[in-house]
C-alpha atoms as a PDB file:
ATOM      1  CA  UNK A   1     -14.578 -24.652 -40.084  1.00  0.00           C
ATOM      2  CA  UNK A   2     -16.037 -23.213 -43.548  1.00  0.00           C
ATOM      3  CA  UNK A   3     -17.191 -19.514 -43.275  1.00  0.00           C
ATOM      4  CA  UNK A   4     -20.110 -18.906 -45.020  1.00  0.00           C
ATOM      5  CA  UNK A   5     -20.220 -16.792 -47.792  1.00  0.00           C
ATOM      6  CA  UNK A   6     -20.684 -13.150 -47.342  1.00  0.00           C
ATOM      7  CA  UNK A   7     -24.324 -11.587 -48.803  1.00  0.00           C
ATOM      8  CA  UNK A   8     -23.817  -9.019 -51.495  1.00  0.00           C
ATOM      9  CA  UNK A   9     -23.255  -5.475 -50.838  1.00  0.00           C
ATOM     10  CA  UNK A  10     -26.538  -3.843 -51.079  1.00  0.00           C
ATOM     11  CA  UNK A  11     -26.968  -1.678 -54.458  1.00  0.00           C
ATOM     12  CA  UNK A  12     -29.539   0.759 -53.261  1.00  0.00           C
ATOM     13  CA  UNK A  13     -28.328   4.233 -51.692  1.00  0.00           C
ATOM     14  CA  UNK A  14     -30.378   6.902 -50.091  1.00  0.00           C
ATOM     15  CA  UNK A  15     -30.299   9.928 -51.758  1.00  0.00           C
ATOM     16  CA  UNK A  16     -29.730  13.016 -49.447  1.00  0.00           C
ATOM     17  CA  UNK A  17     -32.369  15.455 -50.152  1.00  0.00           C
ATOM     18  CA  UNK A  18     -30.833  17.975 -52.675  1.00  0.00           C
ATOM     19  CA  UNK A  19     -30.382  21.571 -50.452  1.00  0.00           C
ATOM     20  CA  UNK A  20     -31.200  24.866 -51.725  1.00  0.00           C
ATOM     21  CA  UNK A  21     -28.020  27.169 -51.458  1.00  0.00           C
ATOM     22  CA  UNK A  22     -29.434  29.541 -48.402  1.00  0.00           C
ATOM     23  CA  UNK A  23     -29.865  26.609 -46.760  1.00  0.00           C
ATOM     24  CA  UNK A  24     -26.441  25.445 -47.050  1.00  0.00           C
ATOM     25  CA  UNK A  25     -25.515  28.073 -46.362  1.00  0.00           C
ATOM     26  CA  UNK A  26     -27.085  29.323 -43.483  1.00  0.00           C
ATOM     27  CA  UNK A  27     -26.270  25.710 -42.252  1.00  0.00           C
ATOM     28  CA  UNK A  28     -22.750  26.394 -42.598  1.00  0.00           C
ATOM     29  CA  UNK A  29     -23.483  29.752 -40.460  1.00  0.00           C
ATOM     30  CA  UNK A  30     -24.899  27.958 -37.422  1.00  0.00           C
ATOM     31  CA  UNK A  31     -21.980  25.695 -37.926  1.00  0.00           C
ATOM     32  CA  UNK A  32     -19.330  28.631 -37.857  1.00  0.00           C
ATOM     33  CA  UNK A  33     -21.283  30.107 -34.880  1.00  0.00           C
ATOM     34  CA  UNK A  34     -20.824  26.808 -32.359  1.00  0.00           C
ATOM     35  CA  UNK A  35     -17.281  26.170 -33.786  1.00  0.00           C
ATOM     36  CA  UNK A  36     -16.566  29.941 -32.391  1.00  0.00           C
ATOM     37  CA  UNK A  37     -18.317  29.429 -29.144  1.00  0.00           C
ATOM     38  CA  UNK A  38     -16.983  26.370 -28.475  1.00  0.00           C
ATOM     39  CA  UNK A  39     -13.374  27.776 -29.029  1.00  0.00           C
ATOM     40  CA  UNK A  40     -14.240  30.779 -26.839  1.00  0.00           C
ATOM     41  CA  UNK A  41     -15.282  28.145 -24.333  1.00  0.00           C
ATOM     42  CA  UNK A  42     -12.121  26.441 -24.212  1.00  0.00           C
ATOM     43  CA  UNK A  43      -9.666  29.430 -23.972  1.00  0.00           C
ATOM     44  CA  UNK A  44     -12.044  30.151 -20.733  1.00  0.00           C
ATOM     45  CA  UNK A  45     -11.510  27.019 -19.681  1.00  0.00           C
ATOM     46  CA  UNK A  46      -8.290  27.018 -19.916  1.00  0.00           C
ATOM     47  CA  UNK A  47      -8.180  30.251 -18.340  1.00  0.00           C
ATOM     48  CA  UNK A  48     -10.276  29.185 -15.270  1.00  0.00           C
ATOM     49  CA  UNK A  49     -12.893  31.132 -15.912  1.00  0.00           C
ATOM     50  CA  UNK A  50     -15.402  28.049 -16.399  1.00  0.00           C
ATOM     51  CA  UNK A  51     -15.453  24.700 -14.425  1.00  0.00           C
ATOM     52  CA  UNK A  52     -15.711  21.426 -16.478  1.00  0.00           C
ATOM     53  CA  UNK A  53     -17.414  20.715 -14.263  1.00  0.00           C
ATOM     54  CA  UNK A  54     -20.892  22.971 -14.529  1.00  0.00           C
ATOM     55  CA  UNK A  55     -20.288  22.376 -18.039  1.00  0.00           C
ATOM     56  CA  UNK A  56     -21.102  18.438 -17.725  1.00  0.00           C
ATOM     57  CA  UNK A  57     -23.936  18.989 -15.384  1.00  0.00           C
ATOM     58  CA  UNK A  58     -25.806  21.563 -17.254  1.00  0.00           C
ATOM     59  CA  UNK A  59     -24.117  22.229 -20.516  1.00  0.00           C
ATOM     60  CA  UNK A  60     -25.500  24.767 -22.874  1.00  0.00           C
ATOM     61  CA  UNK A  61     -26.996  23.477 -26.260  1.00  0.00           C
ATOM     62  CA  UNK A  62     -23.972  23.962 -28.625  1.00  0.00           C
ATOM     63  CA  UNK A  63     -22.196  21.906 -26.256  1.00  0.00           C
ATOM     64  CA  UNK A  64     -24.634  18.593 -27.036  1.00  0.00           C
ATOM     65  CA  UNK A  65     -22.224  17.447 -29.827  1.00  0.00           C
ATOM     66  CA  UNK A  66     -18.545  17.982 -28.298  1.00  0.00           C
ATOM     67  CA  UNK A  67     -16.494  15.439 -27.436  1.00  0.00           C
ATOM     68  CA  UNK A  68     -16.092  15.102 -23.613  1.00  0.00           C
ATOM     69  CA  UNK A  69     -12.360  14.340 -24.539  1.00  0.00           C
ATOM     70  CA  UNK A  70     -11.538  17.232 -26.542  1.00  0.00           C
ATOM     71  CA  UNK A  71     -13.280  20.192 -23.675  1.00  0.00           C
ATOM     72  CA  UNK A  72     -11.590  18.153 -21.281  1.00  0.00           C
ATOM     73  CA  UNK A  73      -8.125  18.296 -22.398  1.00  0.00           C
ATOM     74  CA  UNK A  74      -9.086  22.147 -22.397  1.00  0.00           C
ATOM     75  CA  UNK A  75      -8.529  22.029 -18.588  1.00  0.00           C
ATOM     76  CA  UNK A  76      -5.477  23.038 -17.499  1.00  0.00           C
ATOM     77  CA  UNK A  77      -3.234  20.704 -16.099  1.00  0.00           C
ATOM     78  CA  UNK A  78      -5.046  18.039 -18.003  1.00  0.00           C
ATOM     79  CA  UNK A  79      -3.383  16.152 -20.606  1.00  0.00           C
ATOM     80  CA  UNK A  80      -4.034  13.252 -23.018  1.00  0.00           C
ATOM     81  CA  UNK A  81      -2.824  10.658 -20.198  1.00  0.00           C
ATOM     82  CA  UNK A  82      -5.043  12.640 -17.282  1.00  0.00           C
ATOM     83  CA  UNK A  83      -7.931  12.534 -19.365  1.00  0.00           C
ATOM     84  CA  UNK A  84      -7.971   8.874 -20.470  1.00  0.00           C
ATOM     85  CA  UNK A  85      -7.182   7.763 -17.257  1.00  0.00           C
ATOM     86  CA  UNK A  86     -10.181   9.903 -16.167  1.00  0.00           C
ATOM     87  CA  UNK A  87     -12.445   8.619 -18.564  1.00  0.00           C
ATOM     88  CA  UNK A  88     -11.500   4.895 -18.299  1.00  0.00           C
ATOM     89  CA  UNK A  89     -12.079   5.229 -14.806  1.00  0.00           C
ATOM     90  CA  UNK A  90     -15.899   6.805 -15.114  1.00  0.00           C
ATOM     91  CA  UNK A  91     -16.332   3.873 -18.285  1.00  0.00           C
ATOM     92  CA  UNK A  92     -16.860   6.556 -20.925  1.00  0.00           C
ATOM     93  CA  UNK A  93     -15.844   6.229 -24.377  1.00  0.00           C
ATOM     94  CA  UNK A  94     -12.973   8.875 -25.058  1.00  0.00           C
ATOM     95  CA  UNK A  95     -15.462   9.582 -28.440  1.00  0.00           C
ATOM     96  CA  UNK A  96     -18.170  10.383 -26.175  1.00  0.00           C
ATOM     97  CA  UNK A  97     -20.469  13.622 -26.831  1.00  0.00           C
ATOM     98  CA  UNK A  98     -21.305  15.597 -23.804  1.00  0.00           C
ATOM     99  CA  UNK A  99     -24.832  15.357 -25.005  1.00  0.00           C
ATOM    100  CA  UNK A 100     -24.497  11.419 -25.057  1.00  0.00           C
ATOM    101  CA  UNK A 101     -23.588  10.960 -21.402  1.00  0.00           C
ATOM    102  CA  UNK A 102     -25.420   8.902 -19.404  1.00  0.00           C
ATOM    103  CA  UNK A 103     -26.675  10.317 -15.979  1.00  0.00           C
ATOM    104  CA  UNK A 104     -24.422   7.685 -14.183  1.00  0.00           C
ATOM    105  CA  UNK A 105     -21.448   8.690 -16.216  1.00  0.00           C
ATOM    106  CA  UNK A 106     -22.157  12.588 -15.418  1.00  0.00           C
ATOM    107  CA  UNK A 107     -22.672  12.240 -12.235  1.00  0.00           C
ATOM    108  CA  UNK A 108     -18.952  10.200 -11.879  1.00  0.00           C
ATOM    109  CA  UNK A 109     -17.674  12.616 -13.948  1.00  0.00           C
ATOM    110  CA  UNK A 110     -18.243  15.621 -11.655  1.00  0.00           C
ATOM    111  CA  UNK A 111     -17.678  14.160  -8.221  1.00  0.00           C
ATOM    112  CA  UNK A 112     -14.026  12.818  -9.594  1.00  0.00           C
ATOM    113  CA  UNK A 113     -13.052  15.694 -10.945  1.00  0.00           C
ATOM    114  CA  UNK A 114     -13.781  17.547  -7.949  1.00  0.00           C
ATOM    115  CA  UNK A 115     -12.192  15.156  -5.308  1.00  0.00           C
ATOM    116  CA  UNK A 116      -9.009  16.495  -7.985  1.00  0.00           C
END
Protein backbone atom coordinates (compact mmCIF):
# COMPACT_ATOMS: atom_id res chain seq x y z
CA UNK A 1 0.00 0.00 0.00
CA UNK A 2 1.26 3.65 -1.13
CA UNK A 3 0.55 6.38 1.54
CA UNK A 4 -0.48 9.37 0.13
CA UNK A 5 1.42 12.28 0.34
CA UNK A 6 1.12 14.50 3.29
CA UNK A 7 -0.56 18.30 2.55
CA UNK A 8 1.80 21.10 3.36
CA UNK A 9 2.14 22.57 6.69
CA UNK A 10 -0.05 25.52 6.74
CA UNK A 11 2.01 28.99 6.57
CA UNK A 12 -0.49 31.23 8.24
CA UNK A 13 -0.25 31.77 12.19
CA UNK A 14 -2.59 33.62 14.43
CA UNK A 15 -1.17 36.36 15.99
CA UNK A 16 -1.94 36.61 19.80
CA UNK A 17 -3.26 39.96 20.47
CA UNK A 18 -0.23 42.06 21.69
CA UNK A 19 -0.99 42.73 25.82
CA UNK A 20 -0.48 45.91 27.49
CA UNK A 21 1.98 45.39 30.52
CA UNK A 22 -0.84 45.88 33.48
CA UNK A 23 -2.50 43.41 31.86
CA UNK A 24 0.18 40.96 31.95
CA UNK A 25 0.68 41.65 34.69
CA UNK A 26 -2.25 41.65 36.62
CA UNK A 27 -2.76 38.31 34.68
CA UNK A 28 0.20 36.96 36.23
CA UNK A 29 -1.42 38.19 39.73
CA UNK A 30 -4.62 36.17 39.40
CA UNK A 31 -2.29 33.46 38.34
CA UNK A 32 -0.05 33.72 41.58
CA UNK A 33 -3.31 34.02 43.62
CA UNK A 34 -4.89 30.33 42.46
CA UNK A 35 -1.35 28.78 42.42
CA UNK A 36 -1.35 29.88 46.36
CA UNK A 37 -4.82 28.70 47.03
CA UNK A 38 -4.52 25.72 45.41
CA UNK A 39 -1.29 24.88 47.45
CA UNK A 40 -3.08 25.94 50.65
CA UNK A 41 -5.73 23.50 49.51
CA UNK A 42 -3.57 20.64 49.29
CA UNK A 43 -1.58 20.95 52.60
CA UNK A 44 -5.41 20.88 54.03
CA UNK A 45 -5.97 18.08 52.28
CA UNK A 46 -3.38 16.42 53.24
CA UNK A 47 -4.00 17.43 56.64
CA UNK A 48 -7.67 16.21 56.67
CA UNK A 49 -9.06 19.21 56.99
CA UNK A 50 -10.94 19.01 53.46
CA UNK A 51 -12.57 15.89 51.81
CA UNK A 52 -11.75 15.21 48.09
CA UNK A 53 -14.53 14.47 48.09
CA UNK A 54 -16.79 17.92 48.56
CA UNK A 55 -14.13 19.22 46.49
CA UNK A 56 -15.32 17.10 43.27
CA UNK A 57 -18.93 17.68 43.95
CA UNK A 58 -18.90 21.35 44.39
CA UNK A 59 -15.45 22.66 43.81
CA UNK A 60 -14.75 26.31 44.14
CA UNK A 61 -13.82 28.28 40.88
CA UNK A 62 -9.96 28.23 41.07
CA UNK A 63 -10.33 24.65 41.26
CA UNK A 64 -11.99 24.44 37.42
CA UNK A 65 -8.47 23.99 35.90
CA UNK A 66 -6.61 21.40 38.35
CA UNK A 67 -5.85 18.23 37.48
CA UNK A 68 -8.03 15.63 39.31
CA UNK A 69 -4.68 13.61 39.49
CA UNK A 70 -2.49 16.05 41.03
CA UNK A 71 -5.38 17.19 44.24
CA UNK A 72 -5.83 13.65 44.43
CA UNK A 73 -2.47 12.44 45.14
CA UNK A 74 -2.84 15.32 47.86
CA UNK A 75 -4.88 12.77 49.91
CA UNK A 76 -3.17 11.07 52.29
CA UNK A 77 -2.59 7.61 51.93
CA UNK A 78 -2.99 8.08 48.24
CA UNK A 79 -0.22 7.49 45.97
CA UNK A 80 0.56 7.46 42.23
CA UNK A 81 -0.58 3.61 42.04
CA UNK A 82 -3.96 4.39 44.35
CA UNK A 83 -4.82 7.12 42.22
CA UNK A 84 -4.48 5.55 38.75
CA UNK A 85 -6.05 2.61 39.79
CA UNK A 86 -8.83 4.96 41.02
CA UNK A 87 -9.13 6.80 38.01
CA UNK A 88 -8.93 3.86 35.53
CA UNK A 89 -11.59 2.41 37.39
CA UNK A 90 -14.14 5.66 37.19
CA UNK A 91 -12.70 5.92 33.10
CA UNK A 92 -11.15 9.34 33.68
CA UNK A 93 -8.18 10.54 32.00
CA UNK A 94 -5.32 10.93 34.71
CA UNK A 95 -4.96 14.67 32.69
CA UNK A 96 -8.40 15.37 33.57
CA UNK A 97 -9.42 18.99 35.01
CA UNK A 98 -11.82 18.94 37.84
CA UNK A 99 -13.75 21.44 35.84
CA UNK A 100 -13.83 18.89 32.82
CA UNK A 101 -15.54 16.03 34.64
CA UNK A 102 -18.41 14.67 33.42
CA UNK A 103 -21.43 14.28 35.87
CA UNK A 104 -21.13 10.41 35.48
CA UNK A 105 -17.47 10.52 36.23
CA UNK A 106 -18.15 12.83 39.48
CA UNK A 107 -20.63 11.10 40.66
CA UNK A 108 -18.22 7.59 40.49
CA UNK A 109 -15.69 9.52 41.77
CA UNK A 110 -17.32 10.35 45.13
CA UNK A 111 -19.24 7.21 45.92
CA UNK A 112 -15.71 5.14 45.39
CA UNK A 113 -13.83 7.11 47.30
CA UNK A 114 -16.14 6.94 50.05
CA UNK A 115 -16.86 3.10 50.06
CA UNK A 116 -12.59 3.67 50.82
Amino acid sequence: MIAAPMAPASTTSTSVPARSHDQRMRALEAANEIRTRRAQLKRDLKAGKVQIEGLLLDPPEYLETAKVFDMMLAVPKYGRVKVNRILNQCRVSPSKTIGGLSVRQRNELVALLRRR
